[in-house]
N, C-alpha and C. Protein backbone atom coordinates (compact mmCIF):
# COMPACT_ATOMS: atom_id res chain seq x y z
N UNK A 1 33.43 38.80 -27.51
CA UNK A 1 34.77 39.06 -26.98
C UNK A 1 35.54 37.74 -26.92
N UNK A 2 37.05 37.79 -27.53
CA UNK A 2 37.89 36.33 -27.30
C UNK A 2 38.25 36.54 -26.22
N UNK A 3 38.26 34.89 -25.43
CA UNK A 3 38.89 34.77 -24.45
C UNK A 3 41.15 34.92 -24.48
N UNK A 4 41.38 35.35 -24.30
CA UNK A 4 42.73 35.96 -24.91
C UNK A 4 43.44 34.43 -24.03
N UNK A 5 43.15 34.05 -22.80
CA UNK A 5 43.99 32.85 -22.27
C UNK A 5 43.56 31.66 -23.46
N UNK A 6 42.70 31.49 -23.61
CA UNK A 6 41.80 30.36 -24.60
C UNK A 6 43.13 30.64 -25.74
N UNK A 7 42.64 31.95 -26.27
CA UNK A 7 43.56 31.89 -27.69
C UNK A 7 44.82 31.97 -28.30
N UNK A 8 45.34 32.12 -26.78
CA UNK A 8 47.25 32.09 -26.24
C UNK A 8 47.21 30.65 -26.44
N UNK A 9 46.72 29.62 -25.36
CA UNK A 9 46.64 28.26 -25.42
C UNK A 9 46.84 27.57 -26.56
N UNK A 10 45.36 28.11 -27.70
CA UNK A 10 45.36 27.28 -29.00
C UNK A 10 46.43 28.08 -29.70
N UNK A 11 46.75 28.92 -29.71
CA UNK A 11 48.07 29.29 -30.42
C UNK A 11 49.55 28.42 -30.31
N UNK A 12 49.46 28.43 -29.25
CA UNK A 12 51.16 27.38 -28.27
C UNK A 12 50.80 25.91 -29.04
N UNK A 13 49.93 25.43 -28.93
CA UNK A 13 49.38 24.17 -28.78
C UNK A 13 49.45 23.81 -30.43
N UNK A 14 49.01 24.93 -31.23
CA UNK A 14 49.23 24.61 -32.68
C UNK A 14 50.81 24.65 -33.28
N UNK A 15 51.30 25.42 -32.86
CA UNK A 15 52.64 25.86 -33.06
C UNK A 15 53.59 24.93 -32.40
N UNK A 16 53.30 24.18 -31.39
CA UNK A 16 53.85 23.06 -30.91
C UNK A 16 53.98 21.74 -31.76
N UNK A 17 52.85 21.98 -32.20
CA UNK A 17 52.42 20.92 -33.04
C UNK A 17 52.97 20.48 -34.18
N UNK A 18 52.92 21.70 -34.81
CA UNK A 18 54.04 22.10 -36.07
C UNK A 18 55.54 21.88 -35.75
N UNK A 19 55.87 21.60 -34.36
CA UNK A 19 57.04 21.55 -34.23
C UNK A 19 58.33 22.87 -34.55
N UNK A 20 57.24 23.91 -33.88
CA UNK A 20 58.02 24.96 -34.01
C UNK A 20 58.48 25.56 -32.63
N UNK A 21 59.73 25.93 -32.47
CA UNK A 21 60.43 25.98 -31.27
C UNK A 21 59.96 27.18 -30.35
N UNK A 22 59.87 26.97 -29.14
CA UNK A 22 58.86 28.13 -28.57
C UNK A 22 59.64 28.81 -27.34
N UNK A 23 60.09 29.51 -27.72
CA UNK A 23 61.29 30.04 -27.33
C UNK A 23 60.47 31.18 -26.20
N UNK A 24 61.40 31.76 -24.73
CA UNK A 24 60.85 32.49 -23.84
C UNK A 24 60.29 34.31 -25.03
N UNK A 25 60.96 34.17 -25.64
CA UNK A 25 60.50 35.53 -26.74
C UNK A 25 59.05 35.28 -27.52
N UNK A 26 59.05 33.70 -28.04
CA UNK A 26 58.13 33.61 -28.69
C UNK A 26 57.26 33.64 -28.12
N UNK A 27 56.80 33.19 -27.11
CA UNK A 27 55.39 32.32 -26.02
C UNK A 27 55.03 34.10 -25.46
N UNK A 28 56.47 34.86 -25.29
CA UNK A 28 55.81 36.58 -24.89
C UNK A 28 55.51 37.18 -25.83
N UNK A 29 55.82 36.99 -27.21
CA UNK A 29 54.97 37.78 -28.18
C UNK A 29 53.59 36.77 -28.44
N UNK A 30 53.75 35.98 -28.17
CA UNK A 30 52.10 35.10 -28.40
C UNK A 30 50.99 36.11 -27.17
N UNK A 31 51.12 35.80 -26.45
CA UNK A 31 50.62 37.16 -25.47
C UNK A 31 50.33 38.27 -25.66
N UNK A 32 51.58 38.73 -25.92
CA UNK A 32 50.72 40.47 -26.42
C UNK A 32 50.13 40.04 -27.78
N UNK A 33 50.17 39.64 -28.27
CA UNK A 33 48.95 39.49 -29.31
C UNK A 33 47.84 39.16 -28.80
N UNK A 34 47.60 37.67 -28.22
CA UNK A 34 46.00 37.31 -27.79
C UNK A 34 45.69 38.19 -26.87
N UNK A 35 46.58 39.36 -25.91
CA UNK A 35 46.20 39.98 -25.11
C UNK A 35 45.68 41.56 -25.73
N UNK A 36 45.82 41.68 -26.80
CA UNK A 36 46.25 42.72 -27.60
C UNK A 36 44.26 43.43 -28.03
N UNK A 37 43.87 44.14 -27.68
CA UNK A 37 42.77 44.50 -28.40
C UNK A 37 42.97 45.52 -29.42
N UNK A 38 44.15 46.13 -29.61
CA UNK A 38 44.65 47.25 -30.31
C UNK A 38 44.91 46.78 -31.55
N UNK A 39 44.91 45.83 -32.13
CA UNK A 39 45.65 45.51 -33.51
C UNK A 39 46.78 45.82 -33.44
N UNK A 40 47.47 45.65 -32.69
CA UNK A 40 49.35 46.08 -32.90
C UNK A 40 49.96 45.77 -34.11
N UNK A 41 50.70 46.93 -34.49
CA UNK A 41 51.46 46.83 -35.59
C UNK A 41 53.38 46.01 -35.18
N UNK A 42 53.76 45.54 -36.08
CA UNK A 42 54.97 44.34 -35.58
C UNK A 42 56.28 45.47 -34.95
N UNK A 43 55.92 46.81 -34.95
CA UNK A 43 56.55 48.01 -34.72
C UNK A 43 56.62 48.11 -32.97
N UNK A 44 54.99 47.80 -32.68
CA UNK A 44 54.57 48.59 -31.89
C UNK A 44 54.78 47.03 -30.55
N UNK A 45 54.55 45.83 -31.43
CA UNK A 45 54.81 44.29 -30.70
C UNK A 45 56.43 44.55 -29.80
N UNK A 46 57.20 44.86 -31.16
CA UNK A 46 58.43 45.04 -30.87
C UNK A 46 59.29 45.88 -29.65
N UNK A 47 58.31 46.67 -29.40
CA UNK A 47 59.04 47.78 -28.64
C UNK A 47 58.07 47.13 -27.07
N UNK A 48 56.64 46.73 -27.22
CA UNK A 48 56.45 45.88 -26.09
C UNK A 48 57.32 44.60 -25.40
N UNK A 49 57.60 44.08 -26.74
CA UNK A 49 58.88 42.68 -25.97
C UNK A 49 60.15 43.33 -25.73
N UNK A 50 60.69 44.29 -25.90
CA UNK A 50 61.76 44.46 -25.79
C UNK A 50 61.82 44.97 -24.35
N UNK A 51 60.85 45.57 -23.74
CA UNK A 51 60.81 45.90 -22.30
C UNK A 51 61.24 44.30 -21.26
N UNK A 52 60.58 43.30 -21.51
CA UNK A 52 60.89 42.43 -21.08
C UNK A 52 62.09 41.33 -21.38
N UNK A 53 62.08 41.38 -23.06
CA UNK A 53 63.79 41.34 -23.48
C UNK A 53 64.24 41.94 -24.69
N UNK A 54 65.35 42.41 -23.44
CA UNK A 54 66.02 43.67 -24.39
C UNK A 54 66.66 43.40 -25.61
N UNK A 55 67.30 42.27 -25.55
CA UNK A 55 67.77 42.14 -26.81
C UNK A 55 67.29 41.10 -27.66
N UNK A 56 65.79 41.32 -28.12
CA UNK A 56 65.33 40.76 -29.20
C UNK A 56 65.12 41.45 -29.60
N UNK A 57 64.91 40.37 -31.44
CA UNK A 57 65.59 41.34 -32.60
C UNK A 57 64.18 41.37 -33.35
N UNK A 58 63.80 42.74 -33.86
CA UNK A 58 62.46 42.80 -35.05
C UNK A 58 62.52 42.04 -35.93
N UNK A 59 63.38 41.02 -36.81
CA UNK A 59 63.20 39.40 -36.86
C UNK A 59 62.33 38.68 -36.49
N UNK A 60 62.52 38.62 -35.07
CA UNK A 60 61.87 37.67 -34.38
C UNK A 60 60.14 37.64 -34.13
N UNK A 61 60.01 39.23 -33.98
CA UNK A 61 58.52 39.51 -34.06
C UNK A 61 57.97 39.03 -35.94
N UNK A 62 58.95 39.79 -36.56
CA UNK A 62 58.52 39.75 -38.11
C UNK A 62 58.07 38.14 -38.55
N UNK A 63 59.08 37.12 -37.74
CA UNK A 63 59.25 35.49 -38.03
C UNK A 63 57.96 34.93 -37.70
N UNK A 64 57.78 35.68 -36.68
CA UNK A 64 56.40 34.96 -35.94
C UNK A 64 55.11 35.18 -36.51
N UNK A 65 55.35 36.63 -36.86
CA UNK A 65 53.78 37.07 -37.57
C UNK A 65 54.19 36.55 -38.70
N UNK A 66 54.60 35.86 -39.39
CA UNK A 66 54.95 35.81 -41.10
C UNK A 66 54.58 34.06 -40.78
N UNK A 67 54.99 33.54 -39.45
CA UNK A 67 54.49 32.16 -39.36
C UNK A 67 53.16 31.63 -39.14
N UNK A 68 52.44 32.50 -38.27
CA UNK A 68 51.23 33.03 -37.97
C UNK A 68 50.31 33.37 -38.95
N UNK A 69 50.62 33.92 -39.99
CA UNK A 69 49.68 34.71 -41.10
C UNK A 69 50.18 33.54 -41.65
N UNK A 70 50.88 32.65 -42.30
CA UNK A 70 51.02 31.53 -43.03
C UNK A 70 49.66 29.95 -42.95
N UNK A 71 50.08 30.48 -41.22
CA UNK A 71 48.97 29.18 -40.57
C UNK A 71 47.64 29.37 -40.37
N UNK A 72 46.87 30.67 -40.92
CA UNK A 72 45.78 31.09 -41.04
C UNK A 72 45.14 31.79 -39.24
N UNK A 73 46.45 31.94 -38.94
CA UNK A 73 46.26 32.06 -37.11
C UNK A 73 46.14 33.48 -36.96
N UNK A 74 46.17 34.69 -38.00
CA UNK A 74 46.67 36.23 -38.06
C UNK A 74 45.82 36.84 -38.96
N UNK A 75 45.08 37.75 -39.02
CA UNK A 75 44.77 38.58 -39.56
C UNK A 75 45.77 39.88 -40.19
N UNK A 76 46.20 39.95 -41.19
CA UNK A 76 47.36 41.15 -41.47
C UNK A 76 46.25 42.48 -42.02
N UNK A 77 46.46 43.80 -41.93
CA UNK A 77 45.51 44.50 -42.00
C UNK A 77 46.50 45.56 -42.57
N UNK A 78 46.60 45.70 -44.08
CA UNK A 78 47.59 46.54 -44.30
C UNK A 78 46.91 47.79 -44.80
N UNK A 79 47.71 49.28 -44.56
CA UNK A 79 47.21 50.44 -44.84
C UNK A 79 48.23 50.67 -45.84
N UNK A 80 48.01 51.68 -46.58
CA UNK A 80 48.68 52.19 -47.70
C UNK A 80 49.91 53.03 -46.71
N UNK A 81 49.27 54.40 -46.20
CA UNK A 81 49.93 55.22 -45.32
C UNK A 81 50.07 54.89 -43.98
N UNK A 82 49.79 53.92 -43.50
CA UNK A 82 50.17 53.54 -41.74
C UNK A 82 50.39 51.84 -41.61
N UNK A 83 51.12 51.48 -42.37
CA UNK A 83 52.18 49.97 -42.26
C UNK A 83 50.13 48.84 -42.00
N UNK A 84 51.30 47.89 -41.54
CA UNK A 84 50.52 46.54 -41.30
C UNK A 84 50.35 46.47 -39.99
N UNK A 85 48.76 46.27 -39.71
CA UNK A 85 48.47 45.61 -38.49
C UNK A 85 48.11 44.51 -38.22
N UNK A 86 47.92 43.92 -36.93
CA UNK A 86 47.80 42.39 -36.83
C UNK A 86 46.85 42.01 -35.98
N UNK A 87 45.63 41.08 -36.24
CA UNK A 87 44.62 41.04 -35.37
C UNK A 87 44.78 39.36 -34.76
N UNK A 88 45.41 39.07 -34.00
CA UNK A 88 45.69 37.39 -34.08
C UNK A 88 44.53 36.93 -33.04
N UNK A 89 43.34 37.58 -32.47
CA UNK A 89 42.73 37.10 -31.82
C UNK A 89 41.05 36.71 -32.62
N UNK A 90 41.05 37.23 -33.44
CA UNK A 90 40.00 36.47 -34.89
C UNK A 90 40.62 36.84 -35.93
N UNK A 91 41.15 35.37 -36.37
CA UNK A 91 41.71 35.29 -37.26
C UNK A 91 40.45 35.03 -38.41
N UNK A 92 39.25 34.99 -38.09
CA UNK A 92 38.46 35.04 -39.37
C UNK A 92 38.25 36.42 -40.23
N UNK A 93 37.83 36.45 -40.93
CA UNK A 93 37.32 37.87 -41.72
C UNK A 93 36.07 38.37 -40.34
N UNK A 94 36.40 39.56 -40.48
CA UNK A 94 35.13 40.30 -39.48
C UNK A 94 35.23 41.54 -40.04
N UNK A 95 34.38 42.70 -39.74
CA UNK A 95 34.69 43.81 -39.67
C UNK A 95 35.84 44.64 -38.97
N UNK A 96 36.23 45.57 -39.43
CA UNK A 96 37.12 46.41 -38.40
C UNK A 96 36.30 47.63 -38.36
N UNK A 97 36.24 48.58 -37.24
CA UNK A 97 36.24 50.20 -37.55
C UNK A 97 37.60 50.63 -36.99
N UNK A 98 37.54 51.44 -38.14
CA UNK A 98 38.99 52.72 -38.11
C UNK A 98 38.77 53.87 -37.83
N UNK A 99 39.82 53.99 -36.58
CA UNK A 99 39.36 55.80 -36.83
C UNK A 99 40.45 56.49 -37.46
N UNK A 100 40.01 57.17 -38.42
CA UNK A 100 40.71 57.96 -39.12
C UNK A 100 41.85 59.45 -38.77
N UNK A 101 41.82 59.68 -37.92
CA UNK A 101 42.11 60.51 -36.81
C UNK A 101 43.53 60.02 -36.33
N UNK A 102 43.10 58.64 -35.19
CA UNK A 102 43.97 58.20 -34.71
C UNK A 102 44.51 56.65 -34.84
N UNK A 103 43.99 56.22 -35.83
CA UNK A 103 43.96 54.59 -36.65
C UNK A 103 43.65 54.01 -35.48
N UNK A 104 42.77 53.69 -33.98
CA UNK A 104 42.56 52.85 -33.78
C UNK A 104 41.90 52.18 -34.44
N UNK A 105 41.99 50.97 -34.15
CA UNK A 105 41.12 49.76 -34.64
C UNK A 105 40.51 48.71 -33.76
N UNK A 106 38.82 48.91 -34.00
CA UNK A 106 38.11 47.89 -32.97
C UNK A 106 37.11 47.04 -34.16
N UNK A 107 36.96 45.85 -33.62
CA UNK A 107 36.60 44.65 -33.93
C UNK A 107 35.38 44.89 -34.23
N UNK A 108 34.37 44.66 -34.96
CA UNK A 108 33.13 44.77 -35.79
C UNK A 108 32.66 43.38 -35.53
N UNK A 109 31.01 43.83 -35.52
CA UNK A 109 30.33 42.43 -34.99
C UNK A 109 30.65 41.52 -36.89
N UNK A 110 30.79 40.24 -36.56
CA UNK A 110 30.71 39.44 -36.96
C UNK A 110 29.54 38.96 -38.05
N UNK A 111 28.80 39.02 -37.40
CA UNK A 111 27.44 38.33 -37.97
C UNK A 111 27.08 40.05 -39.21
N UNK A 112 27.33 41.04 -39.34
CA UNK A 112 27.06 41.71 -40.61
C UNK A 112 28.02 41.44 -41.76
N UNK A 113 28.88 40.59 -41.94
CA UNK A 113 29.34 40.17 -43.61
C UNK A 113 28.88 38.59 -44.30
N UNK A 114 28.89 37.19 -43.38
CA UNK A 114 28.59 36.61 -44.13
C UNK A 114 27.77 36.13 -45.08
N UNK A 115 26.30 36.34 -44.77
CA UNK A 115 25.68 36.24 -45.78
C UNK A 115 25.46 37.20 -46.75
N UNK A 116 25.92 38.17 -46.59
CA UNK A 116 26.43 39.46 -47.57
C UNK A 116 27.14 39.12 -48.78
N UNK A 117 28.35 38.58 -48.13
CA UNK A 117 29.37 37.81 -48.80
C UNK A 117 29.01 36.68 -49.52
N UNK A 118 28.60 35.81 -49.00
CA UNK A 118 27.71 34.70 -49.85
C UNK A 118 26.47 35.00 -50.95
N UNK A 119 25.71 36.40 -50.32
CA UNK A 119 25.03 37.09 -51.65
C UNK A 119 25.87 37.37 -52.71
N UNK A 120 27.03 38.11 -52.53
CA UNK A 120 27.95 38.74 -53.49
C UNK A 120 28.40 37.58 -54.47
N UNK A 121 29.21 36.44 -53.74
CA UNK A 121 29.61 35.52 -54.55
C UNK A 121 28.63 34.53 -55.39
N UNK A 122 27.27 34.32 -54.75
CA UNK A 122 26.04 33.57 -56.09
C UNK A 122 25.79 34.80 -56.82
N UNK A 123 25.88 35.98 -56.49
CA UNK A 123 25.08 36.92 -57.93
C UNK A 123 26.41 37.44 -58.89
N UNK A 124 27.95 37.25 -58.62
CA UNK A 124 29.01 37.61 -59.59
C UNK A 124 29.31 36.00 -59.88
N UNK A 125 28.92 34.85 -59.42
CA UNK A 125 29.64 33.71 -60.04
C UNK A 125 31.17 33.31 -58.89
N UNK A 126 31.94 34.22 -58.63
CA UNK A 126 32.91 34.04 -57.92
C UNK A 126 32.86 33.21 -56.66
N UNK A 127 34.17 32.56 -56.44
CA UNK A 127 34.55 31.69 -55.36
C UNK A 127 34.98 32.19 -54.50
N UNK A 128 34.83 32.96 -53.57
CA UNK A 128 35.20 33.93 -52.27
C UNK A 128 36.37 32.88 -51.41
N UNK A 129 37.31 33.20 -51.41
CA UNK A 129 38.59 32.73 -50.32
C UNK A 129 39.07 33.50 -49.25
N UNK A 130 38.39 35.05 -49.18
CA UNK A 130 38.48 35.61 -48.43
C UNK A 130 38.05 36.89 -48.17
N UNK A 131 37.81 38.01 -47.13
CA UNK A 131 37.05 39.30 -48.04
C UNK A 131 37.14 39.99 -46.56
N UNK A 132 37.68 41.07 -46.44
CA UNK A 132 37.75 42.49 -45.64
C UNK A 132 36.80 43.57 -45.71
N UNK A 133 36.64 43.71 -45.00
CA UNK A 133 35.39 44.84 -44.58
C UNK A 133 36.05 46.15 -43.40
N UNK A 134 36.47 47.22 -43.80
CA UNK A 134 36.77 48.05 -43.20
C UNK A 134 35.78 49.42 -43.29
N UNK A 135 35.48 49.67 -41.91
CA UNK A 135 34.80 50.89 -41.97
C UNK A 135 35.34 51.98 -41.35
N UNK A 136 35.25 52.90 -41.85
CA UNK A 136 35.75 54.30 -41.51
C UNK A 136 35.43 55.17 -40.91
N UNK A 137 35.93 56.38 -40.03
CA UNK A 137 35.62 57.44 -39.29
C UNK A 137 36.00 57.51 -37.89
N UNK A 138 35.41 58.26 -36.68
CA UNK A 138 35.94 58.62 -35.92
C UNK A 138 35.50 58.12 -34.51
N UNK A 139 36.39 57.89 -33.92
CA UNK A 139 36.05 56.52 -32.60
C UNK A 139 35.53 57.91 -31.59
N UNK A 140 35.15 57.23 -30.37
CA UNK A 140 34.68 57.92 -29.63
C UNK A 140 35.57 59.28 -28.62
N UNK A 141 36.64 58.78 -28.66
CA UNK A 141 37.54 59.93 -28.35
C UNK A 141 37.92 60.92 -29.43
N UNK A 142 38.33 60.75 -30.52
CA UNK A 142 38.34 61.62 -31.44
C UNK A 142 37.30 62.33 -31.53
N UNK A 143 36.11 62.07 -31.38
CA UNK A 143 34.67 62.71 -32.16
C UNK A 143 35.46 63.80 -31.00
N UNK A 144 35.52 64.12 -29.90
CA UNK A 144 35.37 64.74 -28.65
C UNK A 144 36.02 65.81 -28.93
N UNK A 145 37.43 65.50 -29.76
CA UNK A 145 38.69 66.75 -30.38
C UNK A 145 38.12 67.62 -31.54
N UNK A 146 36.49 67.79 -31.97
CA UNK A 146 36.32 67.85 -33.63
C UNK A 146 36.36 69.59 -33.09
């Protein structure tokens, strides 16, 4: 489990760094992200900051995750039929499970892709830069509706 204060911190702290302006909108969408276990989509970010300010603009969420996924700080998790989600609290490759039902999305242990991945890339030759692992089916509330 990430510590979500830890990964708010190193978020501010990098982005500071960069000399990027950290505006009362930005530092509250940094939050609901590291606070975020849902994978929020920049839809769903949007309509959370806007409770607290009303008049920011889906820009501003879009700017951030587009600065974020640039700086290797974001996971983007795109579906064909249900937009892009955003995992900014491991930003490494991990597993996801999906439920198909109701697209949540929860975090997959870690330790089942890398040396998988490192098998894959010595037996095809290839240089791996990056690699997604999504698994499918039905979370524990859904099973309940079958």
């Amino acid at each position: 489990m990430v510590d979500g204060q830890a990964r708010f911190e190193e978020l501010t702290k990098k982005l500071r760094e960069r000399q990027c302006r950290m505006t009362p909108q930005r530092v509250a969408l940094l939050r609901l992200l590291t606070s975020s276990a849902d994978h929020p989509g920049a839809a769903q970010l949007y309509e959370r900051l806007r409770k607290q300010f009303p008049t920011t603009s889906l820009a501003t969420v879009y700017k951030t995750l587009s600065l974020l996924f640039d700086m290797g700080e974001v996971l983007e998790l795109g579906f064909t039929n249900h937009g892009v989600r955003y995992d900014a609290n491991r930003p490494d490759p991990h597993p996801h499970l999906i439920c198909l039902r109701c697209w949540k999305i929860v975090d997959g242990e870690p330790s089942l892709v890398p040396s998988q991945v490192q098998e894959v890339a010595q037996g095809s030759g290839f240089r791996v830069t990056g690699h997604r692992l999504d698994i499918y089916g039905l979370c524990p509330d859904c099973q309940g509706t079958e």
